[in-house]
PDB file of N, CA and C in Angstrom:
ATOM      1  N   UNK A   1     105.440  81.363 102.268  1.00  0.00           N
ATOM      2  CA  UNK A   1     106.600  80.552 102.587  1.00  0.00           C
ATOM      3  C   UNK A   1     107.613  80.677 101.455  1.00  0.00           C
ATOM      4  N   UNK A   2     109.340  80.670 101.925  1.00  0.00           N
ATOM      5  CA  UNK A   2     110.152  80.925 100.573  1.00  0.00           C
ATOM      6  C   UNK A   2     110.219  79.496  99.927  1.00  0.00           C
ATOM      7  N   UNK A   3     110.047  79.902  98.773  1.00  0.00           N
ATOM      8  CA  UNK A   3     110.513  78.613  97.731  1.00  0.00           C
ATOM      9  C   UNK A   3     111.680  78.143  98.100  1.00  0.00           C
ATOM     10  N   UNK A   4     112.972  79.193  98.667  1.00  0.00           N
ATOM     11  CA  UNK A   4     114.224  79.062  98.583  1.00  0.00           C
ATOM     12  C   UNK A   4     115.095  79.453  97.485  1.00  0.00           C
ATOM     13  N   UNK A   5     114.482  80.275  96.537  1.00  0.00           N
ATOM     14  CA  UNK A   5     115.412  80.667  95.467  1.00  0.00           C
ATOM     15  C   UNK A   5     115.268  81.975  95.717  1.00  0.00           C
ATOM     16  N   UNK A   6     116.102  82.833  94.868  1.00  0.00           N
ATOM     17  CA  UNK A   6     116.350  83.755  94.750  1.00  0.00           C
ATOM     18  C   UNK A   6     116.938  84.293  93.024  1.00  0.00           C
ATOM     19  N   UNK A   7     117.116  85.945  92.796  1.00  0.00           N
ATOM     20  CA  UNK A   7     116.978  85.958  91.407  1.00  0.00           C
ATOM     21  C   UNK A   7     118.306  86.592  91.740  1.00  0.00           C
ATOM     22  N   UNK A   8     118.890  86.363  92.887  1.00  0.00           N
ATOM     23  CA  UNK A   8     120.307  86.840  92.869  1.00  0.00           C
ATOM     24  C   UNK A   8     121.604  86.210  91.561  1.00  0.00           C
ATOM     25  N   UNK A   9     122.118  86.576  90.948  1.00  0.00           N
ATOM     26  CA  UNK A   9     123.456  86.112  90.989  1.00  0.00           C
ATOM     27  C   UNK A   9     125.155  86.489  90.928  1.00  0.00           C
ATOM     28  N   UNK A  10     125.655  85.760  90.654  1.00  0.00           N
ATOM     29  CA  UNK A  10     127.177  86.155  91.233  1.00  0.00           C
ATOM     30  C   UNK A  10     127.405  87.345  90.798  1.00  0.00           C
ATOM     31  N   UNK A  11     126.829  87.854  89.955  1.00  0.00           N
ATOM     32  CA  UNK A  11     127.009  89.413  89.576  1.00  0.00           C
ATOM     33  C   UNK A  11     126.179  90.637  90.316  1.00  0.00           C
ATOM     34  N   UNK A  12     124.979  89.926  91.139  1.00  0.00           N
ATOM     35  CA  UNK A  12     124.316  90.972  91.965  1.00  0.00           C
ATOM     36  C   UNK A  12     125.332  91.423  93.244  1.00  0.00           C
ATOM     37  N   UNK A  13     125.172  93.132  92.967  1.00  0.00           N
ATOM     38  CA  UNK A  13     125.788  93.717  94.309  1.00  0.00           C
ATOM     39  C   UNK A  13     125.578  93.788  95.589  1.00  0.00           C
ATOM     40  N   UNK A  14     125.798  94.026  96.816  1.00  0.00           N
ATOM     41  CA  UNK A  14     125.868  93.799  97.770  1.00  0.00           C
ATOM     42  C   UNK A  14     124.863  94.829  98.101  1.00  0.00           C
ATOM     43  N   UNK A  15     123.735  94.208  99.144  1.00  0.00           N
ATOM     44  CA  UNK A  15     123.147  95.523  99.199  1.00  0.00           C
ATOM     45  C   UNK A  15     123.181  96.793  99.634  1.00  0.00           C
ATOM     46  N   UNK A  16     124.599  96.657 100.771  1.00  0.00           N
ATOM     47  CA  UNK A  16     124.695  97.521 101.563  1.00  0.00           C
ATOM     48  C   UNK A  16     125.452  99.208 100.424  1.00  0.00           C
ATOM     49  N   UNK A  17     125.551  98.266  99.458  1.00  0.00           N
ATOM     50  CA  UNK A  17     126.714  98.867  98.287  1.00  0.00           C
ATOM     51  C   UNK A  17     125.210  99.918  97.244  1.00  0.00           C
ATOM     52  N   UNK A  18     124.223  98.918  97.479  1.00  0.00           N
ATOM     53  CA  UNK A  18     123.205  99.748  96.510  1.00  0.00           C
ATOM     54  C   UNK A  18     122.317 100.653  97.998  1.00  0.00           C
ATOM     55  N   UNK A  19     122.577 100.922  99.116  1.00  0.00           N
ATOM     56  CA  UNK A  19     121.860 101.713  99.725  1.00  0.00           C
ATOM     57  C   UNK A  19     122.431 102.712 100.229  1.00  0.00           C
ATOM     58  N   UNK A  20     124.123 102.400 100.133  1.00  0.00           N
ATOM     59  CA  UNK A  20     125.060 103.312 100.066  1.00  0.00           C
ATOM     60  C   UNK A  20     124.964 104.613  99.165  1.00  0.00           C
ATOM     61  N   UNK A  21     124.322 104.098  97.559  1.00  0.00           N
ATOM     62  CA  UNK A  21     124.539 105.083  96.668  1.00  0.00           C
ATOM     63  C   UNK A  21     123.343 105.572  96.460  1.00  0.00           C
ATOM     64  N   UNK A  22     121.971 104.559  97.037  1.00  0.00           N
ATOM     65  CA  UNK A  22     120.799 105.016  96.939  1.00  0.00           C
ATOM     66  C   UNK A  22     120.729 106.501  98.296  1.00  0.00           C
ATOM     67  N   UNK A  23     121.346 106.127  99.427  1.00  0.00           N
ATOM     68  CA  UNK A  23     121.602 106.979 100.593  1.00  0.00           C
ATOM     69  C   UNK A  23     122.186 108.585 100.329  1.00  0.00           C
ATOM     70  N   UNK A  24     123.322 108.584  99.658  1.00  0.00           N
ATOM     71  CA  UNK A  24     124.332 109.470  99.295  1.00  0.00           C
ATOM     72  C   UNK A  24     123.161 110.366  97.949  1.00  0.00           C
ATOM     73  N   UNK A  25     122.582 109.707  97.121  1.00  0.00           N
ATOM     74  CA  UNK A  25     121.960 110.410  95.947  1.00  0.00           C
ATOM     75  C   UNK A  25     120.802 111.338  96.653  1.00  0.00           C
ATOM     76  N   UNK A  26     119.725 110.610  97.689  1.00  0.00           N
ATOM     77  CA  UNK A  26     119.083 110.989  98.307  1.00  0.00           C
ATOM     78  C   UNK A  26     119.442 112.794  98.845  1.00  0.00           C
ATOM     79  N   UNK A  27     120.572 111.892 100.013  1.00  0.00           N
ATOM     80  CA  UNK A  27     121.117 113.462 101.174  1.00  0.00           C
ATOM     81  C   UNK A  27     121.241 114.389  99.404  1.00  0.00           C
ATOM     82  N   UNK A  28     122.318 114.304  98.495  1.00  0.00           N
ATOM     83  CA  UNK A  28     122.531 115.337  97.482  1.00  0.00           C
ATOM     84  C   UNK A  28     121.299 115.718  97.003  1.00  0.00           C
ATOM     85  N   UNK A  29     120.564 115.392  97.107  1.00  0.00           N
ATOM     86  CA  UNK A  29     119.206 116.097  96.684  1.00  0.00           C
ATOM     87  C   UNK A  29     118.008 117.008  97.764  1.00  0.00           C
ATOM     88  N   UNK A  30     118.539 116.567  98.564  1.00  0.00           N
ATOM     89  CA  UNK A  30     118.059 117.217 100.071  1.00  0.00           C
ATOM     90  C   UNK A  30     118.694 118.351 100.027  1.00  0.00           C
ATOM     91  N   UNK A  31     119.700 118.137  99.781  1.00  0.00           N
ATOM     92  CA  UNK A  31     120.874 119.307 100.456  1.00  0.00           C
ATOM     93  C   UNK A  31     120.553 120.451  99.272  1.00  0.00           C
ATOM     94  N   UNK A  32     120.635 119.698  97.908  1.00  0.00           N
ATOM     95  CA  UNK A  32     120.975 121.415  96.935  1.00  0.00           C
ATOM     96  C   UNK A  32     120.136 121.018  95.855  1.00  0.00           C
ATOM     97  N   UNK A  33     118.724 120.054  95.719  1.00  0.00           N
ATOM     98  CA  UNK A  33     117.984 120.027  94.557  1.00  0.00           C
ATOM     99  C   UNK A  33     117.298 120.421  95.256  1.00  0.00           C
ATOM    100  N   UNK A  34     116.122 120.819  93.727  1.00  0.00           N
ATOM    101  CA  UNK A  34     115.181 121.675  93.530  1.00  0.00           C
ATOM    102  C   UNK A  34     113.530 120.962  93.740  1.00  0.00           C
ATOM    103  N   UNK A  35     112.689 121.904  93.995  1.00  0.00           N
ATOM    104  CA  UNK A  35     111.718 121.122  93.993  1.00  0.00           C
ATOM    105  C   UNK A  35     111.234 120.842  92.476  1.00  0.00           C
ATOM    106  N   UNK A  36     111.547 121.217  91.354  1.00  0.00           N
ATOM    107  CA  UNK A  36     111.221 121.715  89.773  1.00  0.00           C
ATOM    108  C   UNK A  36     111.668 120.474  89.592  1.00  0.00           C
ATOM    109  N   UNK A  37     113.248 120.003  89.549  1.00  0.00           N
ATOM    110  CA  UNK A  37     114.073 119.459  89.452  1.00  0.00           C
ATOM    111  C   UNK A  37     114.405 118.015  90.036  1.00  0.00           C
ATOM    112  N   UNK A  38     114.216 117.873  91.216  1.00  0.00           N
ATOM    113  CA  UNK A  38     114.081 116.655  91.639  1.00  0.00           C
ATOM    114  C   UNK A  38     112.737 115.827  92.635  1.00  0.00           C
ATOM    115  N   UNK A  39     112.632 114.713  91.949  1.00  0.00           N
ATOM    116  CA  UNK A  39     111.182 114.236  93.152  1.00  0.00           C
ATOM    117  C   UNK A  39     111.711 114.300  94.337  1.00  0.00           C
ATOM    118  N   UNK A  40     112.392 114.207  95.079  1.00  0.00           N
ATOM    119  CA  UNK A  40     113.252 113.483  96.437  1.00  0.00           C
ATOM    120  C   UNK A  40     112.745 115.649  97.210  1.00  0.00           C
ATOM    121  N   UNK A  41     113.690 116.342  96.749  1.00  0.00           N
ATOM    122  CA  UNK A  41     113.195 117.506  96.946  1.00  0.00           C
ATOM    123  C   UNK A  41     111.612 117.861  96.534  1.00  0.00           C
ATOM    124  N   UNK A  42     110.952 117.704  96.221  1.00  0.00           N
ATOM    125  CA  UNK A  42     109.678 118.602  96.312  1.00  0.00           C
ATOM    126  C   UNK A  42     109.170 117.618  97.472  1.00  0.00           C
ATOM    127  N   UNK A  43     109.500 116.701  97.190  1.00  0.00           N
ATOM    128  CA  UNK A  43     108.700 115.768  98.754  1.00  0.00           C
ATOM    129  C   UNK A  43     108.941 116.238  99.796  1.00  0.00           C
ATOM    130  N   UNK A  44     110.134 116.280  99.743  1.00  0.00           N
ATOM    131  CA  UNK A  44     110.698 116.639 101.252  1.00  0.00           C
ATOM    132  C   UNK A  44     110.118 118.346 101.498  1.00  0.00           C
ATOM    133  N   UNK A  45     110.205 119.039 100.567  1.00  0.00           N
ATOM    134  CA  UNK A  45     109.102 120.145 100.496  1.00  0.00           C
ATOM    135  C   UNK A  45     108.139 120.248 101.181  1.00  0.00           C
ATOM    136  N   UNK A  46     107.504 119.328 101.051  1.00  0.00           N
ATOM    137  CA  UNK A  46     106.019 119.147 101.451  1.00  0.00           C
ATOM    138  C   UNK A  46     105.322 118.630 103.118  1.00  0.00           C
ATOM    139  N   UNK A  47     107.079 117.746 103.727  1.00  0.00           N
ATOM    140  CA  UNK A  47     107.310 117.861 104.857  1.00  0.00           C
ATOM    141  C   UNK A  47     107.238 116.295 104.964  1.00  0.00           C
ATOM    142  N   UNK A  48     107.110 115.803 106.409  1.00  0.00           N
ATOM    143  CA  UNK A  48     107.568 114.849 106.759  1.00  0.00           C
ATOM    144  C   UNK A  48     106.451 113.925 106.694  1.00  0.00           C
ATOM    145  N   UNK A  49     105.250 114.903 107.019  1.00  0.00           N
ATOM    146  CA  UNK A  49     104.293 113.813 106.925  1.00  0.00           C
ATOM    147  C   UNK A  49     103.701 113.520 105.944  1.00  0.00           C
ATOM    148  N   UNK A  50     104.165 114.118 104.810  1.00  0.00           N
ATOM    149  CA  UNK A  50     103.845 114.114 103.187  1.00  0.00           C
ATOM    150  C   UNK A  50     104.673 112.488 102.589  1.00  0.00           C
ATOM    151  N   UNK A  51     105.833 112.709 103.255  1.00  0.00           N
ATOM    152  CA  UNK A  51     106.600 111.342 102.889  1.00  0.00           C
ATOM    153  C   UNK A  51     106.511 109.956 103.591  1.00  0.00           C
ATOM    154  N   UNK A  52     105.859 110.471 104.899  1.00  0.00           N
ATOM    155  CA  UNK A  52     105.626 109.435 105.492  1.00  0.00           C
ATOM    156  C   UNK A  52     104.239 108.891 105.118  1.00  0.00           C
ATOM    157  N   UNK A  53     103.401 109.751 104.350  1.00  0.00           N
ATOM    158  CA  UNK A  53     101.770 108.871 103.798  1.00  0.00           C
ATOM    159  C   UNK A  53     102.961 107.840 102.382  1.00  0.00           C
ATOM    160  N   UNK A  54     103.137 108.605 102.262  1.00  0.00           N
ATOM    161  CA  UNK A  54     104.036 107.871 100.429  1.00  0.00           C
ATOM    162  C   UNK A  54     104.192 106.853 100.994  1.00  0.00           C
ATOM    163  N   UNK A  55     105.253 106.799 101.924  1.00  0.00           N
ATOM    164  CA  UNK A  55     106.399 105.927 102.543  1.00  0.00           C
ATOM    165  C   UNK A  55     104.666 104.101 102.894  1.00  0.00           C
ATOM    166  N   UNK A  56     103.921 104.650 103.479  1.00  0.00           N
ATOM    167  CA  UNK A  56     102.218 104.059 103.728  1.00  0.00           C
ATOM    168  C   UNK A  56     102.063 103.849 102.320  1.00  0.00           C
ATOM    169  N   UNK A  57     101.686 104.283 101.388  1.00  0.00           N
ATOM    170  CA  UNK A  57     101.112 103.842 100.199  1.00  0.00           C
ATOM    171  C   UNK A  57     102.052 102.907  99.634  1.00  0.00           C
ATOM    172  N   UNK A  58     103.255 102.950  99.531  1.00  0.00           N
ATOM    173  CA  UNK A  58     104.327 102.061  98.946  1.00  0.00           C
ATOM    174  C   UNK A  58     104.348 101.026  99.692  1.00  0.00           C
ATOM    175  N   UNK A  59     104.070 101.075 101.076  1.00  0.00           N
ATOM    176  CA  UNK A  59     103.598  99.663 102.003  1.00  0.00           C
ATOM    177  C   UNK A  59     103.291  98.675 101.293  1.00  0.00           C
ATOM    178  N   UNK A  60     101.686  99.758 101.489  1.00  0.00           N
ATOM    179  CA  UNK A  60     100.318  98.867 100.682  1.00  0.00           C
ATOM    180  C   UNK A  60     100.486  98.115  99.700  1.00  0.00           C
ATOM    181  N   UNK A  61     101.476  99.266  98.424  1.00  0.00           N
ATOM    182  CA  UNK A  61     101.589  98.180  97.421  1.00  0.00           C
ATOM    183  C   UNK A  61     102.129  97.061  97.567  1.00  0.00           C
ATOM    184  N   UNK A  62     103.406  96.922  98.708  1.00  0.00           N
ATOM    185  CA  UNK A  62     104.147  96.110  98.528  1.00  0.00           C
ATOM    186  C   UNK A  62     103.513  94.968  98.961  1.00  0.00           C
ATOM    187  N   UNK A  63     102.801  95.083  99.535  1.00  0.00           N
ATOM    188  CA  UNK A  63     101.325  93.767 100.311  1.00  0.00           C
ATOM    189  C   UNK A  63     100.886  93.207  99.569  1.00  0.00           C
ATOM    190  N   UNK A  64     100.129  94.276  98.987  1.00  0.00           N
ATOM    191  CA  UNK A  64      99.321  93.911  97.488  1.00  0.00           C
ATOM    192  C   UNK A  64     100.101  92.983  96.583  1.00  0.00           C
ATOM    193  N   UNK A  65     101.201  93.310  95.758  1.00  0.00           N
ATOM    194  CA  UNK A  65     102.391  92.672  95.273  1.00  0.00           C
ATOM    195  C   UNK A  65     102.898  91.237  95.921  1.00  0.00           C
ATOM    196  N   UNK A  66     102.987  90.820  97.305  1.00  0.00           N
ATOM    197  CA  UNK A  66     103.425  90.045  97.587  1.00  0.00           C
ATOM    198  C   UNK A  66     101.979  88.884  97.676  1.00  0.00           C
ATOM    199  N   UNK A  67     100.973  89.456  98.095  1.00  0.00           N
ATOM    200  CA  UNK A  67      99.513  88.819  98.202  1.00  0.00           C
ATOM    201  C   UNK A  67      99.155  87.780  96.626  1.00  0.00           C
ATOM    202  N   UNK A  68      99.645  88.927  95.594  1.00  0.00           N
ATOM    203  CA  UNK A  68      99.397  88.300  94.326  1.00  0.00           C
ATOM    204  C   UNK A  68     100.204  87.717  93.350  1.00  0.00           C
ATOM    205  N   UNK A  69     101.625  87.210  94.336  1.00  0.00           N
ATOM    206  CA  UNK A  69     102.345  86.213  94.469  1.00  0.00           C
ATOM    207  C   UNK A  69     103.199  86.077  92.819  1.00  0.00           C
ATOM    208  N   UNK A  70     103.516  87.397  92.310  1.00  0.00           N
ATOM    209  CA  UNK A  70     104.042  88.580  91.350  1.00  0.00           C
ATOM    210  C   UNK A  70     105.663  88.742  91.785  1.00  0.00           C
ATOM    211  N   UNK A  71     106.248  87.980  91.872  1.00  0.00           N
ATOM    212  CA  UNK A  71     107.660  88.058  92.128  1.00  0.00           C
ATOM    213  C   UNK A  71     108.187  89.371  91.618  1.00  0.00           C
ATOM    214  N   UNK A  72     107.983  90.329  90.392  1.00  0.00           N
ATOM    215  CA  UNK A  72     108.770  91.190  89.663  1.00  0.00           C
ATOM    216  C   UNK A  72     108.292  92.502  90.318  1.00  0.00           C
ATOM    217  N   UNK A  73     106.838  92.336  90.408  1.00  0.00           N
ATOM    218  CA  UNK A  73     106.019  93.251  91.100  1.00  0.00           C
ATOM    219  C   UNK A  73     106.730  93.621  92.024  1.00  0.00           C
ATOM    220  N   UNK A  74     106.781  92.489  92.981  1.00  0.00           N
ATOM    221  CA  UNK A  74     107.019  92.322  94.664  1.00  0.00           C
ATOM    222  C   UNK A  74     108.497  93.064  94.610  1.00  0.00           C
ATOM    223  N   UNK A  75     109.340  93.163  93.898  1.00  0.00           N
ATOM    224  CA  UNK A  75     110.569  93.298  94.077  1.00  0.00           C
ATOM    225  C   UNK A  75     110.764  94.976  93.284  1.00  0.00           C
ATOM    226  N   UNK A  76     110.085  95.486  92.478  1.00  0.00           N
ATOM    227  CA  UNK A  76     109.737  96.913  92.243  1.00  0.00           C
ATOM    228  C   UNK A  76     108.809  97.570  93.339  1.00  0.00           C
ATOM    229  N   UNK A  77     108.189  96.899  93.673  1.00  0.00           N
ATOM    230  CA  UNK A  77     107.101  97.971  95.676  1.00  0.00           C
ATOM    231  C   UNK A  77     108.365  97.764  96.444  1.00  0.00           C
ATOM    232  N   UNK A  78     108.799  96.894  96.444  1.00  0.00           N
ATOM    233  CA  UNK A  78     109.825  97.060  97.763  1.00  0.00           C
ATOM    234  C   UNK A  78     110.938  97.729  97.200  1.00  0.00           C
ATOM    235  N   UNK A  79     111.095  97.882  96.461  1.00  0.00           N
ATOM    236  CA  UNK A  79     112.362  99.069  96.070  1.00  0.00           C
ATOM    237  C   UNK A  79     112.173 100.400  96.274  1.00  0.00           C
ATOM    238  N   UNK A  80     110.341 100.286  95.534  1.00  0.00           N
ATOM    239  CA  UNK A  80     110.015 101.835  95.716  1.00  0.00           C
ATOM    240  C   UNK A  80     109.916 102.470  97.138  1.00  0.00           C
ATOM    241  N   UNK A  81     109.713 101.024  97.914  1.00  0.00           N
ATOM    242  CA  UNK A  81     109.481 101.466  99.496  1.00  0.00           C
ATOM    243  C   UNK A  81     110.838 101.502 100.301  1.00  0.00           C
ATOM    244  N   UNK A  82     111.558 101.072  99.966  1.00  0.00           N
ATOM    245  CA  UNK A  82     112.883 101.073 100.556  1.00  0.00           C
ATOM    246  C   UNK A  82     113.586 102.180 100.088  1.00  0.00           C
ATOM    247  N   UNK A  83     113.229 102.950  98.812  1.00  0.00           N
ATOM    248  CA  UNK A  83     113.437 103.988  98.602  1.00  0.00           C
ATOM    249  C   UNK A  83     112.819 105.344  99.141  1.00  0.00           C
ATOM    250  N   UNK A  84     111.632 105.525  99.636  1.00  0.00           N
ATOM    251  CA  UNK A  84     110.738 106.043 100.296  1.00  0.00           C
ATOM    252  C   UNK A  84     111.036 106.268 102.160  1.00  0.00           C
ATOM    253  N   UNK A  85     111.593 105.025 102.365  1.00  0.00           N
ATOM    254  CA  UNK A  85     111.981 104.960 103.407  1.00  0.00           C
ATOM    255  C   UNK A  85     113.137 106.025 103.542  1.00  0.00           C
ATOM    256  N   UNK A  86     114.260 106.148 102.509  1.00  0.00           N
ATOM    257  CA  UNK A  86     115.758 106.454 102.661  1.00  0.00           C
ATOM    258  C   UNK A  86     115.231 107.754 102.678  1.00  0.00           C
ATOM    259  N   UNK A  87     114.560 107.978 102.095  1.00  0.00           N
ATOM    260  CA  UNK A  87     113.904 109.612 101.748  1.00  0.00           C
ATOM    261  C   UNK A  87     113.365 110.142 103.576  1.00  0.00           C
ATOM    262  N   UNK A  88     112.787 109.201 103.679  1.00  0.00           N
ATOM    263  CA  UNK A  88     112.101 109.068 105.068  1.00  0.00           C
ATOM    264  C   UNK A  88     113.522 109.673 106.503  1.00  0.00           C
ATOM    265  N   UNK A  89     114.108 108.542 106.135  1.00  0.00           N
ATOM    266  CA  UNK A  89     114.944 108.091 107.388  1.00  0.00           C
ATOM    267  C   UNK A  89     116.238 109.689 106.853  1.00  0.00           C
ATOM    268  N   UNK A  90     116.918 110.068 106.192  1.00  0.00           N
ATOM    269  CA  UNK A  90     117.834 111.177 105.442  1.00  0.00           C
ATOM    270  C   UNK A  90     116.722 112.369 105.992  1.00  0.00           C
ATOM    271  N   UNK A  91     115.544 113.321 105.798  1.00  0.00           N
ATOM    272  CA  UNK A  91     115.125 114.197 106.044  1.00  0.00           C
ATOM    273  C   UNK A  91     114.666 114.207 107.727  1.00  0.00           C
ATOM    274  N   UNK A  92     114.350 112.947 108.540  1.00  0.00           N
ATOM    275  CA  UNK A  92     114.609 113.079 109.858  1.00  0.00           C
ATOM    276  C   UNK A  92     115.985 112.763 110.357  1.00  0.00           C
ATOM    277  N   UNK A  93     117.014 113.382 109.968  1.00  0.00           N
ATOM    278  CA  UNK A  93     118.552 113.014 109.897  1.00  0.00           C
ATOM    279  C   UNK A  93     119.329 111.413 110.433  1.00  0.00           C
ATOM    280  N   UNK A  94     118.415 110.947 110.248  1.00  0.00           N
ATOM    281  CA  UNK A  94     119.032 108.700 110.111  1.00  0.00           C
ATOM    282  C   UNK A  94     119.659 108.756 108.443  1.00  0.00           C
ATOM    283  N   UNK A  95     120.205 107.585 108.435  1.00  0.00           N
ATOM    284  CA  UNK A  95     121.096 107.041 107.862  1.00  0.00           C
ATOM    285  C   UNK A  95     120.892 105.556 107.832  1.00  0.00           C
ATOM    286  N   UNK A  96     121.208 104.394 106.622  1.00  0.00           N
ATOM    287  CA  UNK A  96     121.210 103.664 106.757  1.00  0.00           C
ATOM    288  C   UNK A  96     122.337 102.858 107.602  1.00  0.00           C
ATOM    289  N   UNK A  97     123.317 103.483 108.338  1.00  0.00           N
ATOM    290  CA  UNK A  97     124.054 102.874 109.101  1.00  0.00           C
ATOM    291  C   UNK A  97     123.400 103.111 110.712  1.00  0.00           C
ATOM    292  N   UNK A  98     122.285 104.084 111.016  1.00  0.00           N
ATOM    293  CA  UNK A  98     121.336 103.511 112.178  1.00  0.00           C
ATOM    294  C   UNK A  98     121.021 102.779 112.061  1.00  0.00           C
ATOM    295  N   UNK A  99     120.620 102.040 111.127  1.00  0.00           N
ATOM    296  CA  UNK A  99     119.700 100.770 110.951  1.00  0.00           C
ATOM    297  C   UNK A  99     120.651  99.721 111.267  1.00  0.00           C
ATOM    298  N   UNK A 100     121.321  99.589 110.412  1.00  0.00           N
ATOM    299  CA  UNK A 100     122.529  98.768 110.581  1.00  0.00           C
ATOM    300  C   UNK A 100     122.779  98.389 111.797  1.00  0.00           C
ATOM    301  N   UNK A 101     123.208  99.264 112.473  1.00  0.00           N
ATOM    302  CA  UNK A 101     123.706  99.453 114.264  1.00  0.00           C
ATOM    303  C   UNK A 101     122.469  98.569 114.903  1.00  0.00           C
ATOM    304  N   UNK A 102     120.946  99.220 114.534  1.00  0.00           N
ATOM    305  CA  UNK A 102     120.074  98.733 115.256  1.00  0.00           C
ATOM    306  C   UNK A 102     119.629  97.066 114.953  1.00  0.00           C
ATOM    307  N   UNK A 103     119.863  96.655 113.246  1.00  0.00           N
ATOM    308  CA  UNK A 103     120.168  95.340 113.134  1.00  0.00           C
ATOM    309  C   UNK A 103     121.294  94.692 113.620  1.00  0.00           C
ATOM    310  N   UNK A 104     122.040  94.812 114.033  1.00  0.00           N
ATOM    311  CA  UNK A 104     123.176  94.391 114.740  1.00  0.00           C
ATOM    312  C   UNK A 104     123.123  94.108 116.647  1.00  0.00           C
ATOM    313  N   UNK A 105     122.253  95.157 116.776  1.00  0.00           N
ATOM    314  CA  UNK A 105     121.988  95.202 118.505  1.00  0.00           C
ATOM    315  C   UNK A 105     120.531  94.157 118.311  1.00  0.00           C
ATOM    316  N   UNK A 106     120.161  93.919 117.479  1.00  0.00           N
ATOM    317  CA  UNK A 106     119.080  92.972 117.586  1.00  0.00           C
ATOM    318  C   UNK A 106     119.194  91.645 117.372  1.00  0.00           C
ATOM    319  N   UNK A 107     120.716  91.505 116.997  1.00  0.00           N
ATOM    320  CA  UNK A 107     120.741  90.188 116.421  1.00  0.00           C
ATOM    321  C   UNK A 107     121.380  89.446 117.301  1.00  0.00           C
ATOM    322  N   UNK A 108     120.523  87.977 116.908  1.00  0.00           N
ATOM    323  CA  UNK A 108     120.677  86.602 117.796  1.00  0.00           C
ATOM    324  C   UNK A 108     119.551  86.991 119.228  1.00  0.00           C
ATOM    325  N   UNK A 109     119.175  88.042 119.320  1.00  0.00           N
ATOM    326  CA  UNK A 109     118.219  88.320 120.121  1.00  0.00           C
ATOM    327  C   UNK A 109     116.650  87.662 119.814  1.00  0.00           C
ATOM    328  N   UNK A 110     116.197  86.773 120.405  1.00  0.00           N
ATOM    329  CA  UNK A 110     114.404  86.045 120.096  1.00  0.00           C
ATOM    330  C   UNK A 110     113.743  87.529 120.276  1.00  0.00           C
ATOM    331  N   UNK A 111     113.147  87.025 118.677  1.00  0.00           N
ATOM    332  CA  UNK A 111     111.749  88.413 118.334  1.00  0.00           C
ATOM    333  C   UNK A 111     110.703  88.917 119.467  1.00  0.00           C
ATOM    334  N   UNK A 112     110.569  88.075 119.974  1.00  0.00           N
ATOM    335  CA  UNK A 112     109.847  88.193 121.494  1.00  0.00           C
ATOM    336  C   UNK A 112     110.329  88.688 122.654  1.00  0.00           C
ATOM    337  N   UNK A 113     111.330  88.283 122.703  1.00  0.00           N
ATOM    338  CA  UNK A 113     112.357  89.061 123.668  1.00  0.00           C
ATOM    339  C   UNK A 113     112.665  90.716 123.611  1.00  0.00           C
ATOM    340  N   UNK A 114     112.732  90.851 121.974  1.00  0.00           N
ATOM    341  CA  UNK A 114     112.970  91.846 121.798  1.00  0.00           C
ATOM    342  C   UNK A 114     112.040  92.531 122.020  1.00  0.00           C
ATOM    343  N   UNK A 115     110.530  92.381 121.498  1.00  0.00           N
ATOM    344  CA  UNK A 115     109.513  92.713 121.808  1.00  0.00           C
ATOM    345  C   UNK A 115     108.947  93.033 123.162  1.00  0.00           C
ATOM    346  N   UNK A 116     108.961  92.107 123.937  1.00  0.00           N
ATOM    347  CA  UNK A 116     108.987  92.411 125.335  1.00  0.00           C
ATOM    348  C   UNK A 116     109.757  93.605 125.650  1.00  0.00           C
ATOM    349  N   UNK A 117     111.271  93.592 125.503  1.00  0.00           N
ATOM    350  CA  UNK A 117     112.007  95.017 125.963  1.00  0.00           C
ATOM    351  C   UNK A 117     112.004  96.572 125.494  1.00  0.00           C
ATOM    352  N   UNK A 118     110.788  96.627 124.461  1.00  0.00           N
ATOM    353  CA  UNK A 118     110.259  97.338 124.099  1.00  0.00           C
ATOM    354  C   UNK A 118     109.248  97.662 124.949  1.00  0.00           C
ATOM    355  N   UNK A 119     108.841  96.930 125.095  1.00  0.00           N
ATOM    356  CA  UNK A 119     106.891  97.340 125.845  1.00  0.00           C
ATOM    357  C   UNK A 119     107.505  97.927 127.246  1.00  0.00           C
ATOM    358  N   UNK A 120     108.535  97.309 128.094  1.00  0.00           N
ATOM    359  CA  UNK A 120     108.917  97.638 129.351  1.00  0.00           C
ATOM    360  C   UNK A 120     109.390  99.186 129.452  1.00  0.00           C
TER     361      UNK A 120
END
């Protein structure tokens, strides 16, 4: 359950602003780094389902992390996994503005509802 706080403040950026540049660094490393040279490239090297176990292990941690109720933890797994993801979502050609779109077509919509129009 949230406490209700957060370690935000008036100086933290917007996130869409840090997945923007996390997004953009990603594709530039797809596109013309090396596998020697950059992690983002040798992964993607290795193929999709190489990033998608990572993308699973960074899960885990982040479970683990939130289970043992590690606020600093919890907030380094989910970076690493939200980073994992971008890696993820950029080499099967998504973007964080699919997501976007798809949070947007979901919203004000009941989780169940949505759920249901899935299964159909």
């Amino acid at each position: 359950m949230s406490s209700g706080t957060t370690s935000l403040t008036p100086d933290t950026p917007p996130i869409g602003a840090a997945l923007s540049r996390l997004e953009a660094t990603v594709r530039e490393r797809l596109d013309s780094g090396t596998a020697a040279s950059s992690y983002v490239a040798s992964l993607a090297a290795k193929g999709p389902a190489k990033i998608a176990q990572k993308l699973g292990e960074e899960a885990v941690e982040t479970v683990i992390a939130a289970l043992a109720e590690d606020r600093a933890a919890l907030a380094g797994e989910a970076t690493d996994l939200v980073f994992h993801l971008t890696v993820l979502l950029a080499e099967r050609g998504l973007g964080w503005d699919a997501i976007a779109a798809e949070l947007d077509r979901r919203d004000g919509v009941s989780g169940h509802a949505e759920k249901a129009a899935r299964q159909s």
